[in-house]
PDB file of N, CA and C in Angstrom:
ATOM      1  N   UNK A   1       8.018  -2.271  22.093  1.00  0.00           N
ATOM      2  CA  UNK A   1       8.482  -1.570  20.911  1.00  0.00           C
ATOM      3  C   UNK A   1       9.850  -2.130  20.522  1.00  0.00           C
ATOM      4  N   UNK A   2       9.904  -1.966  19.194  1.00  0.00           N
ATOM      5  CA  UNK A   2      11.375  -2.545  18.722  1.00  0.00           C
ATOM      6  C   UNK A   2      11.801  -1.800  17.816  1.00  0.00           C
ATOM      7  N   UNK A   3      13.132  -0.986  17.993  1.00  0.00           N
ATOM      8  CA  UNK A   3      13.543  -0.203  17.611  1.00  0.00           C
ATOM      9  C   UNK A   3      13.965   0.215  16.077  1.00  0.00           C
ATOM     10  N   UNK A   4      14.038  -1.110  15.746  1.00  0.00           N
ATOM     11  CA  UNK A   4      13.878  -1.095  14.024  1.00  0.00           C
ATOM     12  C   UNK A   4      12.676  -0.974  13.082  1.00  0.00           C
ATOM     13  N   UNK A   5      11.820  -1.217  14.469  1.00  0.00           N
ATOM     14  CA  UNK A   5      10.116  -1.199  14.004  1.00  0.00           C
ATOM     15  C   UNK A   5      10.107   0.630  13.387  1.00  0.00           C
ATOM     16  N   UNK A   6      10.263   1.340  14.044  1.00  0.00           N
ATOM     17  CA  UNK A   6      11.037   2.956  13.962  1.00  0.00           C
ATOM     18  C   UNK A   6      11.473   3.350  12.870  1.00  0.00           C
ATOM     19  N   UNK A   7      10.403   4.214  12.090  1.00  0.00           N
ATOM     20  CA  UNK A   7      11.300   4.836  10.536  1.00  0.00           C
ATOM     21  C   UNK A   7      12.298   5.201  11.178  1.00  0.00           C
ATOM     22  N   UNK A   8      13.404   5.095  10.370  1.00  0.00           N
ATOM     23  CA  UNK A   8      14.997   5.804  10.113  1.00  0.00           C
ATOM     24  C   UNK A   8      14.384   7.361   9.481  1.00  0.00           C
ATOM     25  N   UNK A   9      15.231   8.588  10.284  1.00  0.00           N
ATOM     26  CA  UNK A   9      15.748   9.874   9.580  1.00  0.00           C
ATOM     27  C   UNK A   9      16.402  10.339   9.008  1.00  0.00           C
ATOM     28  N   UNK A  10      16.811  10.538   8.544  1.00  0.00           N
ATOM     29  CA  UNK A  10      18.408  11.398   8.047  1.00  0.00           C
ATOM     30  C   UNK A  10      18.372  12.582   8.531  1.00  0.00           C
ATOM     31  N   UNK A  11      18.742  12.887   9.085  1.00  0.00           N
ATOM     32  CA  UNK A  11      19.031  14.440   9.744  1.00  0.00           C
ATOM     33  C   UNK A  11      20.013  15.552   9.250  1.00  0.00           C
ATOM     34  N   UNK A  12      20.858  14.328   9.128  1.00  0.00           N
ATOM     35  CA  UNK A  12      21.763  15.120   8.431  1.00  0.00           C
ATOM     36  C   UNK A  12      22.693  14.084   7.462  1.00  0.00           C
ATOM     37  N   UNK A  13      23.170  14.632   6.116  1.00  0.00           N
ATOM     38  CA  UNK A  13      23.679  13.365   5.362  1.00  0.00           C
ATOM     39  C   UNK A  13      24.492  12.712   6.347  1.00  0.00           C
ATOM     40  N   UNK A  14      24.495  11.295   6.123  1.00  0.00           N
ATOM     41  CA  UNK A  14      24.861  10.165   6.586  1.00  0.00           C
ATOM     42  C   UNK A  14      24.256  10.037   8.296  1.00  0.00           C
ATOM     43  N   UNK A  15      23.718  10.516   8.583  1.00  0.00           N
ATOM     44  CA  UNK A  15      23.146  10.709  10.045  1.00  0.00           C
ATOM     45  C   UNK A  15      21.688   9.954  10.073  1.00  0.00           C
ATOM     46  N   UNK A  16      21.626   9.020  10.239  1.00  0.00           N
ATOM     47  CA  UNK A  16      20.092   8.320  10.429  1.00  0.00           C
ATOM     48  C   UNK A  16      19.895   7.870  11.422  1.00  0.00           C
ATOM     49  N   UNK A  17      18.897   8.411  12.528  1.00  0.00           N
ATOM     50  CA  UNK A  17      18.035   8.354  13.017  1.00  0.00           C
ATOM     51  C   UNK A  17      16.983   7.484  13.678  1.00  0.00           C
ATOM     52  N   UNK A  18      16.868   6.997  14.621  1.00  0.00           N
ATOM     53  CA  UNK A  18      15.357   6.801  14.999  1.00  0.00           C
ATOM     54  C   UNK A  18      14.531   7.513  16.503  1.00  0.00           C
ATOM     55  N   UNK A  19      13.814   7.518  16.731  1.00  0.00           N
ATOM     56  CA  UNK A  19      13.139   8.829  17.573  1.00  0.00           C
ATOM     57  C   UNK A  19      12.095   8.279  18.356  1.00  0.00           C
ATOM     58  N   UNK A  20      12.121   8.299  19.762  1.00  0.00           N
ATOM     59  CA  UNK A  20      11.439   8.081  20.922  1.00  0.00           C
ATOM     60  C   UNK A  20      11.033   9.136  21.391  1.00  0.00           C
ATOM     61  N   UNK A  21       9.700   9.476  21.343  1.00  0.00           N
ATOM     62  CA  UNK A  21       9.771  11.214  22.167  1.00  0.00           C
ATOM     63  C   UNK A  21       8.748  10.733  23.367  1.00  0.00           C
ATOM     64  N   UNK A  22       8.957  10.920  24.454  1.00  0.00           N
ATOM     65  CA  UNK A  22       8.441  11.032  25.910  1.00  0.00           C
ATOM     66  C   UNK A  22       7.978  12.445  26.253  1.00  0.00           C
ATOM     67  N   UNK A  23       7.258  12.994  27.243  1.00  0.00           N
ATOM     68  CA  UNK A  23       6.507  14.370  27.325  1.00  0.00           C
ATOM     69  C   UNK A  23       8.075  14.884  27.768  1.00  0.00           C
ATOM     70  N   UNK A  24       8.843  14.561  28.496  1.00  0.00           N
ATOM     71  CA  UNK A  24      10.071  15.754  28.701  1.00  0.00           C
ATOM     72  C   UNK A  24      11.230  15.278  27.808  1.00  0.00           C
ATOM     73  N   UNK A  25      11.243  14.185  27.177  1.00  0.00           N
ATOM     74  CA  UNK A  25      12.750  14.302  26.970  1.00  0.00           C
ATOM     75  C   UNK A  25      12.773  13.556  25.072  1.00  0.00           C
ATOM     76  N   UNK A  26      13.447  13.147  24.325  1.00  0.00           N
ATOM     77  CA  UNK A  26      13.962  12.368  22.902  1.00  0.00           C
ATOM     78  C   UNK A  26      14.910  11.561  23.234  1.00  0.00           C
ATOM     79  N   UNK A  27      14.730  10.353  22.629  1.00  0.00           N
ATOM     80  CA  UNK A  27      15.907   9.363  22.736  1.00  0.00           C
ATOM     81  C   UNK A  27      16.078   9.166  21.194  1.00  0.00           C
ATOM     82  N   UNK A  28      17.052   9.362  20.582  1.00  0.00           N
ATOM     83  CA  UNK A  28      17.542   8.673  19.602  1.00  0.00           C
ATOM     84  C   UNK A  28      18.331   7.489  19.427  1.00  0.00           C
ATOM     85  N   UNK A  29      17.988   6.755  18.416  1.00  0.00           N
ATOM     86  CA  UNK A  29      19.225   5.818  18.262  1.00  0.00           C
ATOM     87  C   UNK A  29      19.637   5.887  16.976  1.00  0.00           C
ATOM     88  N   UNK A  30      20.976   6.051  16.553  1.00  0.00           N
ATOM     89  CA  UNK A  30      21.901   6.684  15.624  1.00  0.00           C
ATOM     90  C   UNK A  30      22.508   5.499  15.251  1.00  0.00           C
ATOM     91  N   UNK A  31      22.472   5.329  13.369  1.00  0.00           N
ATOM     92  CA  UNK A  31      23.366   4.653  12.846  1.00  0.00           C
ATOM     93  C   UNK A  31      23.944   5.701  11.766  1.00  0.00           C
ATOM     94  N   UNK A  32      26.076   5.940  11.747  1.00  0.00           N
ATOM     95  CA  UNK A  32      26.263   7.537  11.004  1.00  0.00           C
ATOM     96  C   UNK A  32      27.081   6.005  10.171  1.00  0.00           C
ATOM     97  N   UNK A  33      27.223   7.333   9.038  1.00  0.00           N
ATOM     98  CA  UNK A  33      28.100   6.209   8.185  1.00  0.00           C
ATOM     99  C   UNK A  33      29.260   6.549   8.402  1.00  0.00           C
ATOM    100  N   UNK A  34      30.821   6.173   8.096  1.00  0.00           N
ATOM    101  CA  UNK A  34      32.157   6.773   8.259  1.00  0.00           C
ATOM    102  C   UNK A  34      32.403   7.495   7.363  1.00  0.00           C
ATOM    103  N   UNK A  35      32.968   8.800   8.020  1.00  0.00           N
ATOM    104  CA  UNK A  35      33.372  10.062   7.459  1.00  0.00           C
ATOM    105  C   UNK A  35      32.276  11.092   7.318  1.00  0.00           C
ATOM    106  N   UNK A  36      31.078  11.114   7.887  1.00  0.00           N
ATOM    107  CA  UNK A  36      29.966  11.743   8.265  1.00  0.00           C
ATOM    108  C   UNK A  36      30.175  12.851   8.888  1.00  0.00           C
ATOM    109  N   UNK A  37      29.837  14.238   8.785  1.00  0.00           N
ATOM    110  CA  UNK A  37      30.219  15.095   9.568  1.00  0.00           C
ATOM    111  C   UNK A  37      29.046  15.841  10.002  1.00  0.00           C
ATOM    112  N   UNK A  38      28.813  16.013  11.490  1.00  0.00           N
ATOM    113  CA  UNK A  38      28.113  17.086  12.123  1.00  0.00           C
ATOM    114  C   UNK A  38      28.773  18.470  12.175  1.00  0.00           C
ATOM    115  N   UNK A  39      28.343  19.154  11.541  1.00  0.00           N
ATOM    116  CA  UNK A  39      28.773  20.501  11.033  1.00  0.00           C
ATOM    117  C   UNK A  39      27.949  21.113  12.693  1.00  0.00           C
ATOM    118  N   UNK A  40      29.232  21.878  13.029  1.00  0.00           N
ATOM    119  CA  UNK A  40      29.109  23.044  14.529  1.00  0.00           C
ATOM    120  C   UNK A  40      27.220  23.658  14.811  1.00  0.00           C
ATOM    121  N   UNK A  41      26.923  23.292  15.881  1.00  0.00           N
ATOM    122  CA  UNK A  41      25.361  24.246  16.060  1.00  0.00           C
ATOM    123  C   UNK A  41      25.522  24.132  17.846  1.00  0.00           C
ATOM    124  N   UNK A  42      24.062  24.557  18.171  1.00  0.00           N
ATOM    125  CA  UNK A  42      23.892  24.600  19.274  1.00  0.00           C
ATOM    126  C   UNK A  42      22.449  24.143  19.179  1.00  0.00           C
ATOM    127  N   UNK A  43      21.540  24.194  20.348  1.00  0.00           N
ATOM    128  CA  UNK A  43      20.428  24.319  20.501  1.00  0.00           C
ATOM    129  C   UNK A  43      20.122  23.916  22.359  1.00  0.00           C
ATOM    130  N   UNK A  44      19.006  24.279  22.551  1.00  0.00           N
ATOM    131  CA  UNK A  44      18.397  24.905  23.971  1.00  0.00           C
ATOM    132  C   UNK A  44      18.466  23.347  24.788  1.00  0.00           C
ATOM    133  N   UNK A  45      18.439  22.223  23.734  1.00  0.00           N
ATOM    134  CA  UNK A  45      18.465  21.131  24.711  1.00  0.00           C
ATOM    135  C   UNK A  45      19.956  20.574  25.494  1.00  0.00           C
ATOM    136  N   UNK A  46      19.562  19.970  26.459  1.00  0.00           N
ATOM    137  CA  UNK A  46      20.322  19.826  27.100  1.00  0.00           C
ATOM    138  C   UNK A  46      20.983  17.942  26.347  1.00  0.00           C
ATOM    139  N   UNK A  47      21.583  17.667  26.170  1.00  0.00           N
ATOM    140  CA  UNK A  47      22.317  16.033  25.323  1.00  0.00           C
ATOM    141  C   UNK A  47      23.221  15.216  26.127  1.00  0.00           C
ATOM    142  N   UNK A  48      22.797  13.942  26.267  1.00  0.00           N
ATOM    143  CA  UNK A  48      23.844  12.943  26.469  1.00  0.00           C
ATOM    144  C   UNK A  48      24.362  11.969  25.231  1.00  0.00           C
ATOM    145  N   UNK A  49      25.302  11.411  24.727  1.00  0.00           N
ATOM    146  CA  UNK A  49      25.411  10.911  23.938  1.00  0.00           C
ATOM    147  C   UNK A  49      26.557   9.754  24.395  1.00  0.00           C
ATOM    148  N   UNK A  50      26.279   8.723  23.970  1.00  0.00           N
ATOM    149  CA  UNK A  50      26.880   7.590  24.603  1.00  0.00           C
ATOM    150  C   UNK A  50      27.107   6.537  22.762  1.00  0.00           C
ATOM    151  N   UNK A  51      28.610   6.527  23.266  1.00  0.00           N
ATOM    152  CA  UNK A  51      29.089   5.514  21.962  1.00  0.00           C
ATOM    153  C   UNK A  51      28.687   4.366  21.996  1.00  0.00           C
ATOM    154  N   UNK A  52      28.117   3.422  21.138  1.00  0.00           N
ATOM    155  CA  UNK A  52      27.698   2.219  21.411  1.00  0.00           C
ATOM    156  C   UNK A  52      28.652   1.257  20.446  1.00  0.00           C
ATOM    157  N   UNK A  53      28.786   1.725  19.514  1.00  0.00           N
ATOM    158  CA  UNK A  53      29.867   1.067  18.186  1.00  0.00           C
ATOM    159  C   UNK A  53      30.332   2.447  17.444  1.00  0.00           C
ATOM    160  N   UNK A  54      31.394   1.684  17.246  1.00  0.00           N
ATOM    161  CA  UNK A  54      32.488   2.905  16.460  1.00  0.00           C
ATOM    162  C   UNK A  54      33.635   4.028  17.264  1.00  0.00           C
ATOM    163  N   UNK A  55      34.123   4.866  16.593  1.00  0.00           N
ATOM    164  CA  UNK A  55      34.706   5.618  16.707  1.00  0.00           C
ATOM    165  C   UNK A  55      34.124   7.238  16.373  1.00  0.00           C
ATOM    166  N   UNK A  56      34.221   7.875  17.322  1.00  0.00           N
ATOM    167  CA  UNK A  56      33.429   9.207  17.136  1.00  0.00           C
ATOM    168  C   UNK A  56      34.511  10.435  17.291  1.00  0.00           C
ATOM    169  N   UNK A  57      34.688  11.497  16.609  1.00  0.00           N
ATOM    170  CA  UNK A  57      35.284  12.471  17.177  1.00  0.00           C
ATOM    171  C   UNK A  57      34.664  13.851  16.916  1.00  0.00           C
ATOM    172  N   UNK A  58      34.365  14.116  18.378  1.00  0.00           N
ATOM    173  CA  UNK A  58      33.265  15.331  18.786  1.00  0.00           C
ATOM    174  C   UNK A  58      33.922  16.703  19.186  1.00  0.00           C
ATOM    175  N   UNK A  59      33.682  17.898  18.951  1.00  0.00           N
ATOM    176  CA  UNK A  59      34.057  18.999  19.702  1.00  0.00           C
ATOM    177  C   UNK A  59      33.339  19.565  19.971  1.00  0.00           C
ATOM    178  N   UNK A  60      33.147  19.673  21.770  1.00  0.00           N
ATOM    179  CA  UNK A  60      32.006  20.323  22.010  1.00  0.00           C
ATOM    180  C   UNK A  60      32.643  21.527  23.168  1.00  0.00           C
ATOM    181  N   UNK A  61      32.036  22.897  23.078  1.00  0.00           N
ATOM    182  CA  UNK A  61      33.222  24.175  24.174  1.00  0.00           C
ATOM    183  C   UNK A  61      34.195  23.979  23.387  1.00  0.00           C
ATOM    184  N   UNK A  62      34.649  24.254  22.477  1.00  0.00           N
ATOM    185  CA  UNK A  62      36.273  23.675  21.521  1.00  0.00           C
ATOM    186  C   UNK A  62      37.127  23.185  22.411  1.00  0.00           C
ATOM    187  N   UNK A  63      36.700  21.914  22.876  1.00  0.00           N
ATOM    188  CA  UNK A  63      37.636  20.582  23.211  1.00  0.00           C
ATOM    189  C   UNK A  63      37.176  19.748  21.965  1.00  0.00           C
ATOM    190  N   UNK A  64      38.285  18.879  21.594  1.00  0.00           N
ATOM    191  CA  UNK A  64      37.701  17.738  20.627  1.00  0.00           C
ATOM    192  C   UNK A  64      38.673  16.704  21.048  1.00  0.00           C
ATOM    193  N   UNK A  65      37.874  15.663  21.134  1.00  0.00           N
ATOM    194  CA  UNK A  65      38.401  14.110  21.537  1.00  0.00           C
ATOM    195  C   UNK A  65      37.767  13.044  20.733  1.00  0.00           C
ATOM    196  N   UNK A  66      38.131  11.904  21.079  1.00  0.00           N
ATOM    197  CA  UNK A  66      37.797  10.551  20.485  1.00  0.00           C
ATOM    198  C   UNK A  66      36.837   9.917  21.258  1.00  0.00           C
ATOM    199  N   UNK A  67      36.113   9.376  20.788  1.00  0.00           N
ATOM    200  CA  UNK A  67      34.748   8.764  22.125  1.00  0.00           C
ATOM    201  C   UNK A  67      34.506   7.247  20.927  1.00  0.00           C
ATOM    202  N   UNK A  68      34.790   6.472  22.326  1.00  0.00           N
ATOM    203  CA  UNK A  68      35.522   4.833  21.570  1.00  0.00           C
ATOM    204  C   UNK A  68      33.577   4.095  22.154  1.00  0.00           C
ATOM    205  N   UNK A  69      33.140   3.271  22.139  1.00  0.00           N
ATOM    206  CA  UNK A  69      32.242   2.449  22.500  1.00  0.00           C
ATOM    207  C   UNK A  69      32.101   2.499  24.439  1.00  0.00           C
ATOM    208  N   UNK A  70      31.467   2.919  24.890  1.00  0.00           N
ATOM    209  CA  UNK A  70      31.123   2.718  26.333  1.00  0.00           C
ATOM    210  C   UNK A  70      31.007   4.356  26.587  1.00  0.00           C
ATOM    211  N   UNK A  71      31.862   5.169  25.982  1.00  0.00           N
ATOM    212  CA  UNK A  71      32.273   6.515  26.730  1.00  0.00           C
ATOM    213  C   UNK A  71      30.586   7.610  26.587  1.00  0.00           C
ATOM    214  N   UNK A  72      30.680   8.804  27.127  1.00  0.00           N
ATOM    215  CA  UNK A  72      29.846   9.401  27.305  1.00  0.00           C
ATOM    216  C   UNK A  72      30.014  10.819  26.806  1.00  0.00           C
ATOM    217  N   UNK A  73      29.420  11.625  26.123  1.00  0.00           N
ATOM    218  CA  UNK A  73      29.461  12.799  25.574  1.00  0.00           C
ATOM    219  C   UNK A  73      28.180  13.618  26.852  1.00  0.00           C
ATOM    220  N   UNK A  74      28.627  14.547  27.526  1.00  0.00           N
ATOM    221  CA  UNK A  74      27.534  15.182  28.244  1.00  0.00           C
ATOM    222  C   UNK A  74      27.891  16.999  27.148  1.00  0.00           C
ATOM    223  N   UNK A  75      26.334  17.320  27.165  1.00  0.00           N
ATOM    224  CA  UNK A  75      26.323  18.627  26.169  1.00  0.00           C
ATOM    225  C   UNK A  75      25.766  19.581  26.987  1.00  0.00           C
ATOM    226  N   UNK A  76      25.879  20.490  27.520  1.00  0.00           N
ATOM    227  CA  UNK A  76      25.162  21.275  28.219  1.00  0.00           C
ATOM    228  C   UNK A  76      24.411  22.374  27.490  1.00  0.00           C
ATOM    229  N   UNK A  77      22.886  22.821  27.444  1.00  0.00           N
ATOM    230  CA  UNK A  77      22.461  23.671  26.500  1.00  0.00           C
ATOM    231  C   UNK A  77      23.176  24.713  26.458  1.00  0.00           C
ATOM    232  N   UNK A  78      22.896  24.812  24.479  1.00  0.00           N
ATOM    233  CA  UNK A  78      23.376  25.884  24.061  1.00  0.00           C
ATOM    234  C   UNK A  78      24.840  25.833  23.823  1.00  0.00           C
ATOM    235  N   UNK A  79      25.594  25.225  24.234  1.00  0.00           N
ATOM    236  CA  UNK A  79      26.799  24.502  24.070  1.00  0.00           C
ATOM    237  C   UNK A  79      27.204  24.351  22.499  1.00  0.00           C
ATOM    238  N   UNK A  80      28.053  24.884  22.118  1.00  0.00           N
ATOM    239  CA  UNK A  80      28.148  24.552  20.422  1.00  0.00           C
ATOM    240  C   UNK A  80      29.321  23.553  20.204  1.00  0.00           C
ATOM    241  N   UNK A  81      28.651  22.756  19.928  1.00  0.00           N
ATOM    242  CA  UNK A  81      28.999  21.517  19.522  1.00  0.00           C
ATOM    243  C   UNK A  81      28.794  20.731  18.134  1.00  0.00           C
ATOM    244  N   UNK A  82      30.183  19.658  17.801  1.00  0.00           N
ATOM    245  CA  UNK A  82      29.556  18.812  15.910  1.00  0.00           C
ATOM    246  C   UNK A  82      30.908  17.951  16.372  1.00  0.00           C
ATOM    247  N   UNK A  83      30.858  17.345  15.173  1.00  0.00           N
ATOM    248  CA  UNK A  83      31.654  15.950  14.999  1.00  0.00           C
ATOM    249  C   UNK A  83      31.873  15.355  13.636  1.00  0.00           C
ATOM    250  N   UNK A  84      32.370  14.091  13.847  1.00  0.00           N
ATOM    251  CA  UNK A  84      32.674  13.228  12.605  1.00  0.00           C
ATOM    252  C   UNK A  84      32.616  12.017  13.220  1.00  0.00           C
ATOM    253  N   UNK A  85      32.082  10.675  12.325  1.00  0.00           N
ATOM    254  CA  UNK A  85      32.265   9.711  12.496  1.00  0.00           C
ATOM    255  C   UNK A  85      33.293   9.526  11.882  1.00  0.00           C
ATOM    256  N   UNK A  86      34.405   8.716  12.657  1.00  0.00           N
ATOM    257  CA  UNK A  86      35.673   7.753  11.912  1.00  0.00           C
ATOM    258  C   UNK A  86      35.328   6.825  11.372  1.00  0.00           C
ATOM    259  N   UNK A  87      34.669   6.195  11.966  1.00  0.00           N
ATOM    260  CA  UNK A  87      34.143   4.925  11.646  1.00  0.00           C
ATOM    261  C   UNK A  87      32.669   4.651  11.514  1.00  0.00           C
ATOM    262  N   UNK A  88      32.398   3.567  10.707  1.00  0.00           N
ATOM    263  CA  UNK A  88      30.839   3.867  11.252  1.00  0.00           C
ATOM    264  C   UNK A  88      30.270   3.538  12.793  1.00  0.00           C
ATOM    265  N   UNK A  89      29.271   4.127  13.027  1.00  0.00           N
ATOM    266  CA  UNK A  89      29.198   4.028  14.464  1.00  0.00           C
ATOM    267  C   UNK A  89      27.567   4.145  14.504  1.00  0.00           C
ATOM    268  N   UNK A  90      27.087   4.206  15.847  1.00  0.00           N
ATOM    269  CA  UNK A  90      26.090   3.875  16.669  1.00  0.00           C
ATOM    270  C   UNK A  90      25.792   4.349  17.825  1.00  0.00           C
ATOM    271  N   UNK A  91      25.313   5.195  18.283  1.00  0.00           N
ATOM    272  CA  UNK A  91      25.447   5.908  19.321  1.00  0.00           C
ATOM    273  C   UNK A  91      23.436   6.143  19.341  1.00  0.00           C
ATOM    274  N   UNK A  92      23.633   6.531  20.949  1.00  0.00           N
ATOM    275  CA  UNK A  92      22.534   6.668  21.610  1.00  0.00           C
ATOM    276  C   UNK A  92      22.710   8.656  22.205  1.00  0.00           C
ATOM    277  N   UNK A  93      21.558   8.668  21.896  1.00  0.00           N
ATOM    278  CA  UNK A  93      21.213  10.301  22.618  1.00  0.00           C
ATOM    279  C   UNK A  93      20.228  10.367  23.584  1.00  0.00           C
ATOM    280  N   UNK A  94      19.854  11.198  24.726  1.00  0.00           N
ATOM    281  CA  UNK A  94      19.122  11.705  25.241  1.00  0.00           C
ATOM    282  C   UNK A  94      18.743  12.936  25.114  1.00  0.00           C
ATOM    283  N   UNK A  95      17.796  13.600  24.543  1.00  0.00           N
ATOM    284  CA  UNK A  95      17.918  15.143  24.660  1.00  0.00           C
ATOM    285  C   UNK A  95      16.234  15.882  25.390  1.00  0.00           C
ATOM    286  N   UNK A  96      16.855  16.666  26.131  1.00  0.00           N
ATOM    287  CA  UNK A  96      15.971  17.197  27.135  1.00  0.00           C
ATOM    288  C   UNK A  96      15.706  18.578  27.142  1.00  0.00           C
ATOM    289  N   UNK A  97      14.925  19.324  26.779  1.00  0.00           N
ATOM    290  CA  UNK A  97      13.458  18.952  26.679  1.00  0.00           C
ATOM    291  C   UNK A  97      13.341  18.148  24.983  1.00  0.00           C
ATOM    292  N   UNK A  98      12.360  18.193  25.270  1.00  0.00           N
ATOM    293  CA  UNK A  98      12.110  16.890  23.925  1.00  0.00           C
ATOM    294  C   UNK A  98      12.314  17.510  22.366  1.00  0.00           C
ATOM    295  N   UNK A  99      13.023  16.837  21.629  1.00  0.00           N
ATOM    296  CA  UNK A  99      13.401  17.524  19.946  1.00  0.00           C
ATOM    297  C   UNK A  99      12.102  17.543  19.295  1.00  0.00           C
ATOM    298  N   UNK A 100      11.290  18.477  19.221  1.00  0.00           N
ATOM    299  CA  UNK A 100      10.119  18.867  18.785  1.00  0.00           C
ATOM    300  C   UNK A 100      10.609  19.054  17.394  1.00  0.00           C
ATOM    301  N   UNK A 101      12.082  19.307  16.713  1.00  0.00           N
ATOM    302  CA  UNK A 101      12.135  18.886  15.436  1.00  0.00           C
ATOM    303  C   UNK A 101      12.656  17.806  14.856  1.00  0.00           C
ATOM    304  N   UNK A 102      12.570  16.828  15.571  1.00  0.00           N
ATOM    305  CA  UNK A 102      12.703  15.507  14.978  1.00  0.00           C
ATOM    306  C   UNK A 102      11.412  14.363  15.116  1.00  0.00           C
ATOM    307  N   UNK A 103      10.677  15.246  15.268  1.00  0.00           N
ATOM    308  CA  UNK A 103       9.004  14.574  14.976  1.00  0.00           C
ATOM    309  C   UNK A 103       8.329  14.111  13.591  1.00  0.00           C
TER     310      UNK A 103
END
């Protein structure tokens, strides 16, 4: 499989998407545009999120930091968490159990 082979989503404006679903878990791979904002939610899955390009700034438990290329976002369910891209960026997700709404 090749990952561009993969319709793109939008999930949320500037938030696009592509979607791997396995029986337990979703992998996304994320291209956001800069100045993109994940507006605050939660949900039951459990998230890893790992910067691959760009600049990200996330608040998740109201901590908010900068997450540069290599770093790791761990989300624990239910956890309310959102963000902004600074830059445009690229990031990878894991989410467990599997996003039955991004099918």
């Amino acid at each position: 499989m090749i990952i561009t082979d993969i319709e793109p989503k939008e999930v949320f404006k500037g938030f696009k998407g592509r979607f791997v679903h396995m029986e337990s878990f979703t992998i996304g791979f994320w291209d956001i545009e800069a100045g993109s904002e994940l507006p605050l939610h939660s949900h039951i899955h459990e998230q890893t999120t790992e910067v691959i390009e760009g600049e990200l700034e996330m608040t998740c438990n109201g901590v908010t930091k900068v997450y540069k290329p290599g770093m790791i976002i761990t989300i624990p369910s239910n956890v309310l968490h959102g963000g902004r891209a600074i830059t445009r960026c690229k990031l990878t997700d894991i989410f467990c159990p599997v996003r039955e709404d991004y099918k």
